[in-house]
PDB file of N, CA and C in Angstrom:
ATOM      1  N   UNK A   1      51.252 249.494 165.465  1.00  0.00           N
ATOM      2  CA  UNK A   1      51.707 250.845 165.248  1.00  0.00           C
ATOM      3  C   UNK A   1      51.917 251.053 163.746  1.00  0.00           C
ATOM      4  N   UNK A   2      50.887 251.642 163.349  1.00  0.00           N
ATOM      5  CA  UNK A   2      51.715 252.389 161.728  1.00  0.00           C
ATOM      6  C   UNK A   2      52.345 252.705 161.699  1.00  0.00           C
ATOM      7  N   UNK A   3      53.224 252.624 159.907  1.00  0.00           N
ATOM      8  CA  UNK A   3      54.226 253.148 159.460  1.00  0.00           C
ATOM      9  C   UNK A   3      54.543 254.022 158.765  1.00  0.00           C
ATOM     10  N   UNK A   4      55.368 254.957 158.862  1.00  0.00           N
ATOM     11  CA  UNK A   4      55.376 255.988 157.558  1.00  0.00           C
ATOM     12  C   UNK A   4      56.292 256.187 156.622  1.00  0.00           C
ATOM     13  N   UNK A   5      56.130 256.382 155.811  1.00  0.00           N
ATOM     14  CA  UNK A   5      56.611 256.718 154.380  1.00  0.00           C
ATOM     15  C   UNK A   5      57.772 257.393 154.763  1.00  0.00           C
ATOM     16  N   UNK A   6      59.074 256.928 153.969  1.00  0.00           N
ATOM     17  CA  UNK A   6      59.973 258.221 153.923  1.00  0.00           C
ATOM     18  C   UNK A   6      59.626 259.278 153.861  1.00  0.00           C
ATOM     19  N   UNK A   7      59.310 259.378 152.005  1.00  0.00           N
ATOM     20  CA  UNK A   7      59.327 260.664 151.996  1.00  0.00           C
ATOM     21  C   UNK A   7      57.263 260.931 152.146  1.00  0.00           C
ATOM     22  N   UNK A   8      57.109 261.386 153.213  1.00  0.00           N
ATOM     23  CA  UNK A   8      55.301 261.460 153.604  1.00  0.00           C
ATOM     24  C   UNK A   8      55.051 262.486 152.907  1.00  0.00           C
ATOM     25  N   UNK A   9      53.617 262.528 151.768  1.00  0.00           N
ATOM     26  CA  UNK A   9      53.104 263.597 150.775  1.00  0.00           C
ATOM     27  C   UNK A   9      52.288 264.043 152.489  1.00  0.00           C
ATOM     28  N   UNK A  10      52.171 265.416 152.057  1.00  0.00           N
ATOM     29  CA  UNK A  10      51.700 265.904 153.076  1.00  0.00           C
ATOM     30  C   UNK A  10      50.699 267.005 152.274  1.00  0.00           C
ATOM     31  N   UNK A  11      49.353 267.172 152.752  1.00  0.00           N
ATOM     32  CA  UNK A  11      48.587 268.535 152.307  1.00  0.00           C
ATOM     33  C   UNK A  11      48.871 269.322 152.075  1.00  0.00           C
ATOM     34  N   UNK A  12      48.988 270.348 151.554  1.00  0.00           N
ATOM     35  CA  UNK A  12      49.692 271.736 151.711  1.00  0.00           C
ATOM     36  C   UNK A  12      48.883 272.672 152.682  1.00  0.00           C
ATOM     37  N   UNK A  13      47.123 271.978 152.658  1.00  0.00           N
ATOM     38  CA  UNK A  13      46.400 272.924 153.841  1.00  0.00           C
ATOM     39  C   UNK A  13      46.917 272.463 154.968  1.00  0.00           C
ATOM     40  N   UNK A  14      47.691 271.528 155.632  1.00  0.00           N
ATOM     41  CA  UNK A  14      48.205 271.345 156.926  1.00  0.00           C
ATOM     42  C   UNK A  14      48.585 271.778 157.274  1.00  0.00           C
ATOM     43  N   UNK A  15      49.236 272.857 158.402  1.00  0.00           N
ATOM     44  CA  UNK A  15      50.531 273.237 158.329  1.00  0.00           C
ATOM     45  C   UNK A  15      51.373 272.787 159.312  1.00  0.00           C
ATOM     46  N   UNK A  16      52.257 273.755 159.250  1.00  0.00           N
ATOM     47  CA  UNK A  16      53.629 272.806 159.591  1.00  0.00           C
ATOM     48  C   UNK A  16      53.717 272.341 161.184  1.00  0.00           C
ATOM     49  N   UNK A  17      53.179 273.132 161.507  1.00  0.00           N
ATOM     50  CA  UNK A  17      53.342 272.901 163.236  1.00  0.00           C
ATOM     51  C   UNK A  17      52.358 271.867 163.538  1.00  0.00           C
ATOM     52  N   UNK A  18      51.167 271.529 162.833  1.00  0.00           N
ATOM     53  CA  UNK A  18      50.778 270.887 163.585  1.00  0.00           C
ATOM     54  C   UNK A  18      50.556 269.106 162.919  1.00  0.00           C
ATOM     55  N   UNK A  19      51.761 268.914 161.884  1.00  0.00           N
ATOM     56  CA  UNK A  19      52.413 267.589 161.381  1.00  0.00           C
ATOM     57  C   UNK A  19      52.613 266.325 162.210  1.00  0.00           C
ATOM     58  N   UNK A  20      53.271 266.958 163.224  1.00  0.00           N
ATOM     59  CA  UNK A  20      53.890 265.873 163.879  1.00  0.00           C
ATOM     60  C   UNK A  20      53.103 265.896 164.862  1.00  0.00           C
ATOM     61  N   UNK A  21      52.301 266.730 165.140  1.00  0.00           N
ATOM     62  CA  UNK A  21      51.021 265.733 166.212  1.00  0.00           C
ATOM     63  C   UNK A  21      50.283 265.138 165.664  1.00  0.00           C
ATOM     64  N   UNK A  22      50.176 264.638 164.209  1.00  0.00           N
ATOM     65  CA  UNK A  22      48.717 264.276 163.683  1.00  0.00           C
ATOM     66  C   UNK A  22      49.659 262.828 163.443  1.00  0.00           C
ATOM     67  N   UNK A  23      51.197 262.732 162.661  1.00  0.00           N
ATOM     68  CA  UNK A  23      51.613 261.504 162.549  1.00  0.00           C
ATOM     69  C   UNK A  23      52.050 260.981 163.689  1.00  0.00           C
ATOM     70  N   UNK A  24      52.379 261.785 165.445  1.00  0.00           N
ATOM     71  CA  UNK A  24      52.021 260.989 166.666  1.00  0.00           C
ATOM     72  C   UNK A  24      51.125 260.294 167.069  1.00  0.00           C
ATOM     73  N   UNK A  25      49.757 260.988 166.394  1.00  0.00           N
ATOM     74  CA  UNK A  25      48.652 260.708 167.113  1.00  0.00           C
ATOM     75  C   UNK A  25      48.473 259.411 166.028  1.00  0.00           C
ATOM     76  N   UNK A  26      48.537 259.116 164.828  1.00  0.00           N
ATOM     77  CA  UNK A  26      48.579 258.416 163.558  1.00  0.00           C
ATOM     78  C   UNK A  26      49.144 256.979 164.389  1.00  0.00           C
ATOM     79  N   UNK A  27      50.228 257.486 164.467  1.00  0.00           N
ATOM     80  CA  UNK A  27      51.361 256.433 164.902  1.00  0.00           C
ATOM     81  C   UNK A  27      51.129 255.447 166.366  1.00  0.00           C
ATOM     82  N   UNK A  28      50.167 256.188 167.354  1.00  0.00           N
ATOM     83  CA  UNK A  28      49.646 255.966 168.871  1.00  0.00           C
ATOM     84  C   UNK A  28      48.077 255.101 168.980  1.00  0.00           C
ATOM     85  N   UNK A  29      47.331 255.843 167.839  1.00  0.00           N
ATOM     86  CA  UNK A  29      46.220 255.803 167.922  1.00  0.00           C
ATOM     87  C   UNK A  29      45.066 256.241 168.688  1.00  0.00           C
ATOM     88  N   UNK A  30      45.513 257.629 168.980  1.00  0.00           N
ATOM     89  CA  UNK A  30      44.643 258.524 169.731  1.00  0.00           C
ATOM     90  C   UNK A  30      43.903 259.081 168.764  1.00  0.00           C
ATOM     91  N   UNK A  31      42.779 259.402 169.225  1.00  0.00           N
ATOM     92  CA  UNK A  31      41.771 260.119 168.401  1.00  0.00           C
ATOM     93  C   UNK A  31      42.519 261.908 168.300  1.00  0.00           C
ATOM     94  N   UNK A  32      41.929 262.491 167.086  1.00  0.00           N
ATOM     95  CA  UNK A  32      42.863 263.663 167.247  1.00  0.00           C
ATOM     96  C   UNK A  32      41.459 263.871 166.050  1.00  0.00           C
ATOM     97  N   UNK A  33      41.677 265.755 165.386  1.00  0.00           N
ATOM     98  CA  UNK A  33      41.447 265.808 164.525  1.00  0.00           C
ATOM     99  C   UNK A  33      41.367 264.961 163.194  1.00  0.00           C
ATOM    100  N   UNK A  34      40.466 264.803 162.773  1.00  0.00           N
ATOM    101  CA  UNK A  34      39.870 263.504 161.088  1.00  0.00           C
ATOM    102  C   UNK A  34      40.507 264.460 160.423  1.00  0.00           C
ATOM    103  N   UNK A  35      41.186 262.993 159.835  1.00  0.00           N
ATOM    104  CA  UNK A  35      42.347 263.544 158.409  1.00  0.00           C
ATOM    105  C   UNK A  35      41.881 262.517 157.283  1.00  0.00           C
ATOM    106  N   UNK A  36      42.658 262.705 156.389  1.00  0.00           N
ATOM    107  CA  UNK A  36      42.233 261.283 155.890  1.00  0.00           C
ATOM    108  C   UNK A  36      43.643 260.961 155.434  1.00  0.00           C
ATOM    109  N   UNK A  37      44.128 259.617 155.336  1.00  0.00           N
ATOM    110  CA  UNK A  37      45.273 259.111 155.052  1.00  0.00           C
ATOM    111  C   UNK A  37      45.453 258.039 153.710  1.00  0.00           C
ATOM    112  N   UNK A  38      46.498 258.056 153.041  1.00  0.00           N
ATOM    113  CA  UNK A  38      46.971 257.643 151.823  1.00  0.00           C
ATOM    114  C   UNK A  38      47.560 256.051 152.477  1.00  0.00           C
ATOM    115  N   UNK A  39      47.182 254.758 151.885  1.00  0.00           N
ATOM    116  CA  UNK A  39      48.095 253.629 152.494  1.00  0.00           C
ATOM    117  C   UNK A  39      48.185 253.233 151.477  1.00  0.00           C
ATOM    118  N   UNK A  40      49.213 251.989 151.779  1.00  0.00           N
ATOM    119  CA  UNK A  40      49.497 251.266 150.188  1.00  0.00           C
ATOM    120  C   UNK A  40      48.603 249.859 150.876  1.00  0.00           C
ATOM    121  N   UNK A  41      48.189 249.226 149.452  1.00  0.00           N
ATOM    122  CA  UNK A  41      47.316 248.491 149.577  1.00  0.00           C
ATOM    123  C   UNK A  41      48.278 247.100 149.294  1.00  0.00           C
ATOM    124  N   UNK A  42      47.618 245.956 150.360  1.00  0.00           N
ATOM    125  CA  UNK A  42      48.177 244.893 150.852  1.00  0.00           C
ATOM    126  C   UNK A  42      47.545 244.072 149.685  1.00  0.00           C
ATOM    127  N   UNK A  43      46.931 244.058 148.654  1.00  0.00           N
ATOM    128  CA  UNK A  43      45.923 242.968 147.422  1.00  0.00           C
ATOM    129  C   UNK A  43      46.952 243.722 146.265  1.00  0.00           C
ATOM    130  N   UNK A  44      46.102 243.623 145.105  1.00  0.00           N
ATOM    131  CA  UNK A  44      46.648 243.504 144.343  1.00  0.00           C
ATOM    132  C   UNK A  44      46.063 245.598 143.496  1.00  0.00           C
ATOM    133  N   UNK A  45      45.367 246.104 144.127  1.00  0.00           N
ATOM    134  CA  UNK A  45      45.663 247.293 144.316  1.00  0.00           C
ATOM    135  C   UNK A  45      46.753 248.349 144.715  1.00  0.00           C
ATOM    136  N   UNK A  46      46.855 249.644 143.961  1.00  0.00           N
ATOM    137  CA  UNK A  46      47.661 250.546 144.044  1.00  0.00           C
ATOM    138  C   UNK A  46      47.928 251.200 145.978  1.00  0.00           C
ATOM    139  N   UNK A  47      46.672 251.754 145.939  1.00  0.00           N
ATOM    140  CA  UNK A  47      46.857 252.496 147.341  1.00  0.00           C
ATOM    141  C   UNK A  47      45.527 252.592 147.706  1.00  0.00           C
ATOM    142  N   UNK A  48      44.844 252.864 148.930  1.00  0.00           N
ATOM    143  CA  UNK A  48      43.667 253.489 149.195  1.00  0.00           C
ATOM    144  C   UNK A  48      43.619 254.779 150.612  1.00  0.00           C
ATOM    145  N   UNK A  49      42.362 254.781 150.336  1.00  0.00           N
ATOM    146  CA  UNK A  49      42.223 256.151 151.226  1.00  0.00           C
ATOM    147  C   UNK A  49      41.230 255.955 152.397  1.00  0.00           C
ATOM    148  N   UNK A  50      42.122 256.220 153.364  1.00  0.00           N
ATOM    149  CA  UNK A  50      41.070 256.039 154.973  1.00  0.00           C
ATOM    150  C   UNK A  50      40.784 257.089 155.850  1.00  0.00           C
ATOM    151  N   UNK A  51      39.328 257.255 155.729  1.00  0.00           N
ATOM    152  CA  UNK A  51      39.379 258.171 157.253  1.00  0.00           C
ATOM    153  C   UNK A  51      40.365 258.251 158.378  1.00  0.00           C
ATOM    154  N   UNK A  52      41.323 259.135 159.135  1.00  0.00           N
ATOM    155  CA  UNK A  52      41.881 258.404 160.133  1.00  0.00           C
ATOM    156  C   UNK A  52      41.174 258.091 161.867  1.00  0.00           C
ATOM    157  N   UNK A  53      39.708 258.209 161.285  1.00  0.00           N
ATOM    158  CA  UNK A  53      39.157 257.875 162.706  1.00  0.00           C
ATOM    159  C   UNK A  53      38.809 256.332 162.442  1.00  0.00           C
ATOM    160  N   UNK A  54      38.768 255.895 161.058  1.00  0.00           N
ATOM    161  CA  UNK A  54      38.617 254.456 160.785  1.00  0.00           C
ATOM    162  C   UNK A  54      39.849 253.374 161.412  1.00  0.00           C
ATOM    163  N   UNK A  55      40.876 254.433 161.088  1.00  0.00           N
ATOM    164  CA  UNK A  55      42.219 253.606 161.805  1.00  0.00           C
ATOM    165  C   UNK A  55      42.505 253.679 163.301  1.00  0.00           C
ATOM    166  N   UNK A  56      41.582 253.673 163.793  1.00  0.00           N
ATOM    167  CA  UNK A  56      41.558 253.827 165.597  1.00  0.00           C
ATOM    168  C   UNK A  56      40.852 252.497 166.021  1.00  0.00           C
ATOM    169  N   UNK A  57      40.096 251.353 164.984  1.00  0.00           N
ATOM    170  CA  UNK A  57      39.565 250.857 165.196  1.00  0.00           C
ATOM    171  C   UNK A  57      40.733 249.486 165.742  1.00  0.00           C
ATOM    172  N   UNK A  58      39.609 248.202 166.465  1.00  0.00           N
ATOM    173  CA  UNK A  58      41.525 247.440 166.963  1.00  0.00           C
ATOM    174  C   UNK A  58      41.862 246.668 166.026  1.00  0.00           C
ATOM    175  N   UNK A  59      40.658 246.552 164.606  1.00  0.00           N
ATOM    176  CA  UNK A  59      41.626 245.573 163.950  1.00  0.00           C
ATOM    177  C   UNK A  59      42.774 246.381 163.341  1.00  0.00           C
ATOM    178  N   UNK A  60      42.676 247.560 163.203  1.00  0.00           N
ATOM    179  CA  UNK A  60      44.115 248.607 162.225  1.00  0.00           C
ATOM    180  C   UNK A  60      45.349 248.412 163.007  1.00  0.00           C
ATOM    181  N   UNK A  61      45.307 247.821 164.679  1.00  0.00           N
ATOM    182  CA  UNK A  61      45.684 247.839 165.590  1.00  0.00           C
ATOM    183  C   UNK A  61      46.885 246.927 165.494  1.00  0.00           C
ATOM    184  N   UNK A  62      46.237 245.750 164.998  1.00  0.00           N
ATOM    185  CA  UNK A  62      46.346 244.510 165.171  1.00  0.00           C
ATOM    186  C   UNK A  62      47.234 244.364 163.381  1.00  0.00           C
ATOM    187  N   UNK A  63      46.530 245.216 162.660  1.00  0.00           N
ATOM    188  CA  UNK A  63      47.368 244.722 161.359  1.00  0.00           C
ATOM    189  C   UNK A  63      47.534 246.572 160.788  1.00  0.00           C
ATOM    190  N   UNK A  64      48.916 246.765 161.782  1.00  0.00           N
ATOM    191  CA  UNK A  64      48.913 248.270 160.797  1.00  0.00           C
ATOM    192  C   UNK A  64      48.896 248.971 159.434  1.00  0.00           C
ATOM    193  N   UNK A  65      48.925 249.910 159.073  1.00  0.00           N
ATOM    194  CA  UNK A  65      48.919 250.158 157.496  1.00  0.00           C
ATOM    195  C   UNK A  65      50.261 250.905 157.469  1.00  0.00           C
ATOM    196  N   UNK A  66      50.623 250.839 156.021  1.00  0.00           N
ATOM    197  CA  UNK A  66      51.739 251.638 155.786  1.00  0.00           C
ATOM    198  C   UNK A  66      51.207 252.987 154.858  1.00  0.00           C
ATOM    199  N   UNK A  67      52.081 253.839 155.365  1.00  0.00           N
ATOM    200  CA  UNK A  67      50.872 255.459 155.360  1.00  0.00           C
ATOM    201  C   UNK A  67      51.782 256.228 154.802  1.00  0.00           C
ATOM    202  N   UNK A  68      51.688 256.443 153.160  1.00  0.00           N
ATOM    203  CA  UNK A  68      52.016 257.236 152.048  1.00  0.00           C
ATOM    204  C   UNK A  68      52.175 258.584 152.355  1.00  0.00           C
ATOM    205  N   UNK A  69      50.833 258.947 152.610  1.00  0.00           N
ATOM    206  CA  UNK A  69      50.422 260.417 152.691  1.00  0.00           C
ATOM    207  C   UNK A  69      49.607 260.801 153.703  1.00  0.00           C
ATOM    208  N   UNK A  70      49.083 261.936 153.991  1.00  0.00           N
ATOM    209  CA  UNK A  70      48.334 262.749 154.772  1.00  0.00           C
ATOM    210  C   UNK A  70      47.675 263.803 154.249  1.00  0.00           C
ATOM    211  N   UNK A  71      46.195 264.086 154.411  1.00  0.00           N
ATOM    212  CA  UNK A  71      45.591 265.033 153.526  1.00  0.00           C
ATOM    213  C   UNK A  71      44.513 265.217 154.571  1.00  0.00           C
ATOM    214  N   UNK A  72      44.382 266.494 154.693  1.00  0.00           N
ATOM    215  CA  UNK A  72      42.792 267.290 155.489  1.00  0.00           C
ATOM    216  C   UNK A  72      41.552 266.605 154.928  1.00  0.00           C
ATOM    217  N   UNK A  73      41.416 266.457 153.621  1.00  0.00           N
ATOM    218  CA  UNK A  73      40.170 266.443 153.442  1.00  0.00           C
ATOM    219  C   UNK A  73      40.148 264.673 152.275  1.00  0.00           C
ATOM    220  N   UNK A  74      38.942 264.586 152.005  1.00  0.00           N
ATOM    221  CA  UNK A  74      38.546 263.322 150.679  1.00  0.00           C
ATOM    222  C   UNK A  74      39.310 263.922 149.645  1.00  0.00           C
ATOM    223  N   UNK A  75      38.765 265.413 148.821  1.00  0.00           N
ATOM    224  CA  UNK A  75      39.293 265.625 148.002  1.00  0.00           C
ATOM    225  C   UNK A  75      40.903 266.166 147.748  1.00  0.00           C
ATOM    226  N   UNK A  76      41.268 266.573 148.799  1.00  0.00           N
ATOM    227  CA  UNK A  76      42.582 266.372 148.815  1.00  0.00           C
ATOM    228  C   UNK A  76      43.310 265.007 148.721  1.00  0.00           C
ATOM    229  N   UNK A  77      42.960 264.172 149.405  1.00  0.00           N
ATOM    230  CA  UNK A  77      43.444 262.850 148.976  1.00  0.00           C
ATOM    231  C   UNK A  77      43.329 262.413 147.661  1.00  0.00           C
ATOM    232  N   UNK A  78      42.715 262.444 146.783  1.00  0.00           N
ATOM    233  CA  UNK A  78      42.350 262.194 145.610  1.00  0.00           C
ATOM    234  C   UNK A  78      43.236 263.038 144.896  1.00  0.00           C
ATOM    235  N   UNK A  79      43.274 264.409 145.558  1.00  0.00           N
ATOM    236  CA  UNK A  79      44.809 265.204 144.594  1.00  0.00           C
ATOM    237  C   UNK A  79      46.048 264.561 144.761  1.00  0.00           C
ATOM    238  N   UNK A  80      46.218 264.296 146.222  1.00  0.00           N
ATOM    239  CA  UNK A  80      47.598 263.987 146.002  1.00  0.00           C
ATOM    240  C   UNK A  80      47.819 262.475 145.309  1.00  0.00           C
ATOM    241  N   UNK A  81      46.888 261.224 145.143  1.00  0.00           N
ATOM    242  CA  UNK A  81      47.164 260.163 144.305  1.00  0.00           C
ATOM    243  C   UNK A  81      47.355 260.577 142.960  1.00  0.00           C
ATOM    244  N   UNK A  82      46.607 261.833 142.625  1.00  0.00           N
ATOM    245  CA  UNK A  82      46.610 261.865 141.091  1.00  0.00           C
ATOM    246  C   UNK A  82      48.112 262.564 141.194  1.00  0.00           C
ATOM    247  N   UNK A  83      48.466 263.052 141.796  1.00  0.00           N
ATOM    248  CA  UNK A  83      50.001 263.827 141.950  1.00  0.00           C
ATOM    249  C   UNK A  83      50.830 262.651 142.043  1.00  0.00           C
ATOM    250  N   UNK A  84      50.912 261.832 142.861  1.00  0.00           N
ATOM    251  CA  UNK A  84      51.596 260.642 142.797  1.00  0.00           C
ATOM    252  C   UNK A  84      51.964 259.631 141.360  1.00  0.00           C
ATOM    253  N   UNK A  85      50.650 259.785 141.251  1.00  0.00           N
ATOM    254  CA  UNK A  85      50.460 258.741 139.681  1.00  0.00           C
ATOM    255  C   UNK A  85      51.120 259.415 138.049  1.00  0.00           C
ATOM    256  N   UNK A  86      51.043 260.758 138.408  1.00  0.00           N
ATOM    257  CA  UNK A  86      51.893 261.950 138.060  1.00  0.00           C
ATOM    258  C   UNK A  86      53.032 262.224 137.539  1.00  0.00           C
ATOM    259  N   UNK A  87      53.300 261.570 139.034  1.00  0.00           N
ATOM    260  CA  UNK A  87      55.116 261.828 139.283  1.00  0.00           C
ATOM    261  C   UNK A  87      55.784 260.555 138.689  1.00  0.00           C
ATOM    262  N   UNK A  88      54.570 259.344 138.846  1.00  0.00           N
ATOM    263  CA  UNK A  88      55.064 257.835 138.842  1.00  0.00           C
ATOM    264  C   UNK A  88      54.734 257.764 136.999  1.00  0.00           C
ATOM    265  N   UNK A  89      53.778 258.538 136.011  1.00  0.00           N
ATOM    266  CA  UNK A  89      53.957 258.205 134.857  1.00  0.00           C
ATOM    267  C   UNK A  89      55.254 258.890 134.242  1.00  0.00           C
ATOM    268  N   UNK A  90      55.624 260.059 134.637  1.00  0.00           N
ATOM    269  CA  UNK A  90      56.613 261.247 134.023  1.00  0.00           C
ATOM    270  C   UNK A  90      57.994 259.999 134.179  1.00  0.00           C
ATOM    271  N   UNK A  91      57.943 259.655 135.431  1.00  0.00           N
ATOM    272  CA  UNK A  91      59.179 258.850 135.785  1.00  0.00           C
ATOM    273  C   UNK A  91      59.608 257.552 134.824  1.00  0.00           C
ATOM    274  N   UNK A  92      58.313 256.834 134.753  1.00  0.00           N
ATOM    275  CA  UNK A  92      58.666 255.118 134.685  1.00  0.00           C
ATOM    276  C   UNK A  92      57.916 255.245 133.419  1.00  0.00           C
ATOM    277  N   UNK A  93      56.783 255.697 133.124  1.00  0.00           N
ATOM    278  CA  UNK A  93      56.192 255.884 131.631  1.00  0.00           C
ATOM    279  C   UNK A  93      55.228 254.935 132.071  1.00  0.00           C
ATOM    280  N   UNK A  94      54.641 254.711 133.503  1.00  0.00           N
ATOM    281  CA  UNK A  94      53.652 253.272 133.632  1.00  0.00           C
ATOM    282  C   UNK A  94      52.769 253.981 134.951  1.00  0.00           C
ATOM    283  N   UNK A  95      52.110 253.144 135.714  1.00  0.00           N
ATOM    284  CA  UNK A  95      51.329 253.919 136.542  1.00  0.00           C
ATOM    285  C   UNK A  95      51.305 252.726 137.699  1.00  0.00           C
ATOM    286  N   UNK A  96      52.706 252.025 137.756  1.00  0.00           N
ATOM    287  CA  UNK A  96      52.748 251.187 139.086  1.00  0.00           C
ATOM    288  C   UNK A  96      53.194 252.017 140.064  1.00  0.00           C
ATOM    289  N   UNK A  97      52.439 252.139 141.089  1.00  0.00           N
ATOM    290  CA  UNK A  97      52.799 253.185 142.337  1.00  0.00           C
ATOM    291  C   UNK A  97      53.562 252.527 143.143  1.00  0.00           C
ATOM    292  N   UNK A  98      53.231 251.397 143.421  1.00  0.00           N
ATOM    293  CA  UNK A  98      53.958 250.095 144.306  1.00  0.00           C
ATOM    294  C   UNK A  98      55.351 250.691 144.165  1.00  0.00           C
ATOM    295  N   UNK A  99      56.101 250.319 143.086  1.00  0.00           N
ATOM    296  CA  UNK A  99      57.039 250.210 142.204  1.00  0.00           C
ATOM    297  C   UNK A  99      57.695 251.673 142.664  1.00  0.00           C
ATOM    298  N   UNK A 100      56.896 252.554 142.201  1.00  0.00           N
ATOM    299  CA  UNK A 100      57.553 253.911 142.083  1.00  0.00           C
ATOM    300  C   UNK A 100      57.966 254.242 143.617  1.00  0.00           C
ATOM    301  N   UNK A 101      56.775 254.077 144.376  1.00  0.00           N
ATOM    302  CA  UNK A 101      57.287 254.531 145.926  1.00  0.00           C
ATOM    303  C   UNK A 101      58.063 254.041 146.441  1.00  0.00           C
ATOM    304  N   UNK A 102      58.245 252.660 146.349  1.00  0.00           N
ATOM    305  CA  UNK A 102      59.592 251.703 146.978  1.00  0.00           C
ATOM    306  C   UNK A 102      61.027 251.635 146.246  1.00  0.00           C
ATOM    307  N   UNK A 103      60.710 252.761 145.170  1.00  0.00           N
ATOM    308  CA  UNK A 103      62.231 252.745 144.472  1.00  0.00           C
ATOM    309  C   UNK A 103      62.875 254.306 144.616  1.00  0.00           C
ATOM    310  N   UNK A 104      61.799 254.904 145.109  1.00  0.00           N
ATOM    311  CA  UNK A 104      62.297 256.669 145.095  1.00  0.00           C
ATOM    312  C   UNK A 104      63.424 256.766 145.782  1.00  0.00           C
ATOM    313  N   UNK A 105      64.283 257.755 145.500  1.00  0.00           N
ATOM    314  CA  UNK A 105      65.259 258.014 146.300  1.00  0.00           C
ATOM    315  C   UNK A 105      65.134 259.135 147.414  1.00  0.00           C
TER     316      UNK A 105
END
């Protein structure tokens, strides 16, 4: 079962009502509408970006991801890291995301 982020970046094209069926369905592993999702990366990488019909597969199953964000589309995902990385240089003056997300309040 994936995990989610405190505070979850969310699309702004999403809307609101239909959030918490996509991080149910996220969280279950039912096929639902393709999103694409923000995880933090288990190597020595920042974060990456997955289809969420890729995460239906059984190894995601078997070794869940921990899930940053949520975004409709590729290029939305790519906004909200650069928004992240953003928030994480203004803050720390560096561009460790690791760091920044596990210390936010």
């Amino acid at each position: 079962m994936h995990k989610f982020y405190k505070y979850l970046y969310w699309d702004e094209n999403i809307p609101e009502k239909k959030r918490n069926r996509i991080k149910w369905r996220l969280k279950v592993s039912k096929r639902d509408t393709p999103c694409y999702v923000l995880t933090l990366c288990e190597g020595e990488d920042q974060l990456e970006i997955y289809n969420s019909l890729v995460l239906l597969q059984s190894y995601f199953r078997k070794n869940p991801k921990f899930i940053i964000g949520i975004a409709g589309g590729y290029g939305a995902a790519v906004d909200m890291v650069q928004q992240i990385a953003g928030e994480c240089y203004r803050k720390n003056g560096n561009a460790d995301l690791k760091v920044y997300l596990a210390g936010r309040d």
